[in-house]
N, C-alpha and C. Protein backbone atom coordinates (compact mmCIF):
# COMPACT_ATOMS: atom_id res chain seq x y z
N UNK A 1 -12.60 11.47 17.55
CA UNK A 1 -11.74 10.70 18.43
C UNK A 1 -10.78 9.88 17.56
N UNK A 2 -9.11 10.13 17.71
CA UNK A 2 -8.39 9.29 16.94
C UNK A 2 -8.52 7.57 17.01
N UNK A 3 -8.40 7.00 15.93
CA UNK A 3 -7.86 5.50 16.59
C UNK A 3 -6.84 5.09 16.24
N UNK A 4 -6.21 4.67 17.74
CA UNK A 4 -4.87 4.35 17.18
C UNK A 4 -4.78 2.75 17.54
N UNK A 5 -3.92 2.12 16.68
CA UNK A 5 -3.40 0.77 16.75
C UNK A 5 -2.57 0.43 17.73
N UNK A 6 -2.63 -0.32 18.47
CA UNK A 6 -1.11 -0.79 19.62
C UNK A 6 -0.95 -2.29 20.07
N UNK A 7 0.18 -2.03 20.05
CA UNK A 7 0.81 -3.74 20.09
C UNK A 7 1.26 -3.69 21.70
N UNK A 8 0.93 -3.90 22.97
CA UNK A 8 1.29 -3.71 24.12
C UNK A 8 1.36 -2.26 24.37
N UNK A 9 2.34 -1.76 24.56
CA UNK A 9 2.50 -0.24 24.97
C UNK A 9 2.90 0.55 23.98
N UNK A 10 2.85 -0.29 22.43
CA UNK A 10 3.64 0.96 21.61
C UNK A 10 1.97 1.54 20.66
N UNK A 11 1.76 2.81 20.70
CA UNK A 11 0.98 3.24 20.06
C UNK A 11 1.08 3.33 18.17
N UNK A 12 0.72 2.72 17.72
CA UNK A 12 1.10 3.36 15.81
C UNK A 12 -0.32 4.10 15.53
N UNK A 13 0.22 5.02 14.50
CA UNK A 13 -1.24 5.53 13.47
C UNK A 13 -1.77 4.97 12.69
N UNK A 14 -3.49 4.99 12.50
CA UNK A 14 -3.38 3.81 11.49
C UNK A 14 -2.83 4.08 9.86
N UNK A 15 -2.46 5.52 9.62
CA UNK A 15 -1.42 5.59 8.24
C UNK A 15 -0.63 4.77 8.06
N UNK A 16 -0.09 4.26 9.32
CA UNK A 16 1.35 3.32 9.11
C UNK A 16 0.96 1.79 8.57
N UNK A 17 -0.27 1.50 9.38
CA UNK A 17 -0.79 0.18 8.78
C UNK A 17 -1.12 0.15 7.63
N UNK A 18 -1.73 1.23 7.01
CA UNK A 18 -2.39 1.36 5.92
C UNK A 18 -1.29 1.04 4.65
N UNK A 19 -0.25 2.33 4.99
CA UNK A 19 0.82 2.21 4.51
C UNK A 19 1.72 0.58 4.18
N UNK A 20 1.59 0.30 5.01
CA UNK A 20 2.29 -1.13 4.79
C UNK A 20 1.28 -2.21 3.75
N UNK A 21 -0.30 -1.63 4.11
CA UNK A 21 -0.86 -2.88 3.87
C UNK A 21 -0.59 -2.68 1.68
N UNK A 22 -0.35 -1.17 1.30
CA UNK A 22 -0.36 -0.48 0.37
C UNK A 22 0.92 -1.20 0.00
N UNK A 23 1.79 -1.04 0.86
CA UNK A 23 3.20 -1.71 -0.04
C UNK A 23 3.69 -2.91 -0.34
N UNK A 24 2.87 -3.79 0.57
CA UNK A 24 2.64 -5.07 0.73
C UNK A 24 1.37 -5.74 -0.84
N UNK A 25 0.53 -4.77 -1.19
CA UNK A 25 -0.85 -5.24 -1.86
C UNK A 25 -0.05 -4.67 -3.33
N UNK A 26 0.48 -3.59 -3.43
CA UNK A 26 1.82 -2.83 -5.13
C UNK A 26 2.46 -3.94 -5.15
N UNK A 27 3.50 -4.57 -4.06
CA UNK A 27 4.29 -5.46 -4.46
C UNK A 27 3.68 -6.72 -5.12
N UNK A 28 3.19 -6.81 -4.57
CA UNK A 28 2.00 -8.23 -5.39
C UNK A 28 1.53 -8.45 -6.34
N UNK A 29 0.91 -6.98 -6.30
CA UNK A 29 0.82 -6.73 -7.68
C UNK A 29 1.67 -6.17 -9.22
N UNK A 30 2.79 -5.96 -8.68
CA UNK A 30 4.16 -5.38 -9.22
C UNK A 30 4.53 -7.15 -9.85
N UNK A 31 4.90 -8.02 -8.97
CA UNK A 31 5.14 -9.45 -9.52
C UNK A 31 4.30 -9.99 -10.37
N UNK A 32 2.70 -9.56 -10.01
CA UNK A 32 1.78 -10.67 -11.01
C UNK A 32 2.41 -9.86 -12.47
N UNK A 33 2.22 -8.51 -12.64
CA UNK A 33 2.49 -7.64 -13.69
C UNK A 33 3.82 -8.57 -14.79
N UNK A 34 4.90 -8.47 -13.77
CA UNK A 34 6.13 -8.64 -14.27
C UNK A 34 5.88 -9.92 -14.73
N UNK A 35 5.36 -11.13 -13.83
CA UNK A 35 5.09 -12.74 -14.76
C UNK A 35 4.00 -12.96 -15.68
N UNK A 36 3.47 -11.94 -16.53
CA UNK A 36 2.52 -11.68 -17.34
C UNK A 36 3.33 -10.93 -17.98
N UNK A 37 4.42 -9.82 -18.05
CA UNK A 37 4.79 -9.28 -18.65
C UNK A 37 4.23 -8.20 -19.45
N UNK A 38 3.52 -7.47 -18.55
CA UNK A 38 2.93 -6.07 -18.74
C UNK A 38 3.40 -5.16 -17.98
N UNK A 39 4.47 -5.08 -17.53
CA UNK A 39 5.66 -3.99 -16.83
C UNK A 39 6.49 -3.53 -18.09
N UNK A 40 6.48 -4.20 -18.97
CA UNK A 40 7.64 -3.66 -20.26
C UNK A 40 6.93 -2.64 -21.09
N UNK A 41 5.92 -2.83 -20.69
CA UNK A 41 4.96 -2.11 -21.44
C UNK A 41 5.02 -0.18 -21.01
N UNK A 42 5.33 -0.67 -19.92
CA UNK A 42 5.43 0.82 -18.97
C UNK A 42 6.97 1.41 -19.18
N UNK A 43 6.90 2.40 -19.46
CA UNK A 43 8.47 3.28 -19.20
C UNK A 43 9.70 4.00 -18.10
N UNK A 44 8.42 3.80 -17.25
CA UNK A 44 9.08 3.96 -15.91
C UNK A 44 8.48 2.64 -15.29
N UNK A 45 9.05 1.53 -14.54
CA UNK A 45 8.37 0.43 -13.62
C UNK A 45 8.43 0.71 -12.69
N UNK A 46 9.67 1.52 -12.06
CA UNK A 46 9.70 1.94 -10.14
C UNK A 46 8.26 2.78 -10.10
N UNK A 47 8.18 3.47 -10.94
CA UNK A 47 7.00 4.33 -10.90
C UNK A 47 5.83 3.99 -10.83
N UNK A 48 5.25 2.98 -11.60
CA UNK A 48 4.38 2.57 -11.54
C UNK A 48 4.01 1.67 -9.99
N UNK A 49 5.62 1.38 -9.52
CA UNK A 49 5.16 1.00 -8.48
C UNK A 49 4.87 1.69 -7.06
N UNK A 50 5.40 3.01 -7.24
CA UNK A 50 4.96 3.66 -6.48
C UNK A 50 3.37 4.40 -6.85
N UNK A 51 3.19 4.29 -7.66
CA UNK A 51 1.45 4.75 -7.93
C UNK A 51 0.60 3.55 -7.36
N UNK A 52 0.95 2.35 -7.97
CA UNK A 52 0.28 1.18 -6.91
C UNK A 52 0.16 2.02 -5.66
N UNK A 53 1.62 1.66 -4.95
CA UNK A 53 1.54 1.78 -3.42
C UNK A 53 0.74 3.17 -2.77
N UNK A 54 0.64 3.82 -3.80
CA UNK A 54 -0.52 5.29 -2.76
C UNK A 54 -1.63 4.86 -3.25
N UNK A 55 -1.83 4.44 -4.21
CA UNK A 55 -3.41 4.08 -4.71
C UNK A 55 -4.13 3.04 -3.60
N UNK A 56 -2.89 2.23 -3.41
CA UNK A 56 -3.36 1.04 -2.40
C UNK A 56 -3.45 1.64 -0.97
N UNK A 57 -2.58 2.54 -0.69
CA UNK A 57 -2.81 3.07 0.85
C UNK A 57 -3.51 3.87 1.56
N UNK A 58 -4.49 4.80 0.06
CA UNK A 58 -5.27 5.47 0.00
C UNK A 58 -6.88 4.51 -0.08
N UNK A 59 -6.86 3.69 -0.61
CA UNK A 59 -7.92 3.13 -0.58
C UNK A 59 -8.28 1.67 0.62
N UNK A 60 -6.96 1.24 1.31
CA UNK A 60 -7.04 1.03 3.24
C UNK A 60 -7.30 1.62 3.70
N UNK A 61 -6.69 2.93 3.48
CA UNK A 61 -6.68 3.98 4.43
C UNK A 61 -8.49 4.68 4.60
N UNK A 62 -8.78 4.45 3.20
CA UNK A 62 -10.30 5.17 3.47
C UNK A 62 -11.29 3.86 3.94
N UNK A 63 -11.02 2.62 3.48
CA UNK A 63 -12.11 1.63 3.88
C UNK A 63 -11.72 0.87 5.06
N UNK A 64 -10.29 0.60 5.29
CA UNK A 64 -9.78 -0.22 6.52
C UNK A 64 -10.04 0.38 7.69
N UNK A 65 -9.24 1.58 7.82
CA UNK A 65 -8.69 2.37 8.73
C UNK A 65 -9.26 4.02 8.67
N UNK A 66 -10.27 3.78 8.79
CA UNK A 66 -11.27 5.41 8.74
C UNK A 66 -10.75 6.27 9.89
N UNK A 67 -11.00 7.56 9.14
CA UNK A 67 -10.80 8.22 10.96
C UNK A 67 -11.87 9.23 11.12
């Protein structure tokens, strides 16, 4: 049985929450990085911040938002 999230009448998946909670939890962690200054260290930084953000949406996605 799916579960879906809804705010009044609008239905979301919970990927989408997950998703956000993923880009929301990279970015955070993208800043602590950068005011410590262990982003220079990396050669690509967009990149790394997109590995955050699936690592993070993958691991909501399996403990938050199960299906």
């Amino acid at each position: 049985m799916p579960h879906d999230l809804y705010f009044g009448d609008v239905y979301f998946p919970p990927l989408l929450a997950a998703a956000a909670l993923g880009l929301i939890a990279a970015s955070y962690t993208s800043r602590l990085m950068h005011k410590h200054g262990v982003m220079v260290r990396f050669a690509n930084p967009p990149l790394v911040f997109i590995a955050f953000s699936v690592i993070y949406t993958v691991i909501f996605g399996a403990t938050i938002f199960p299906t």
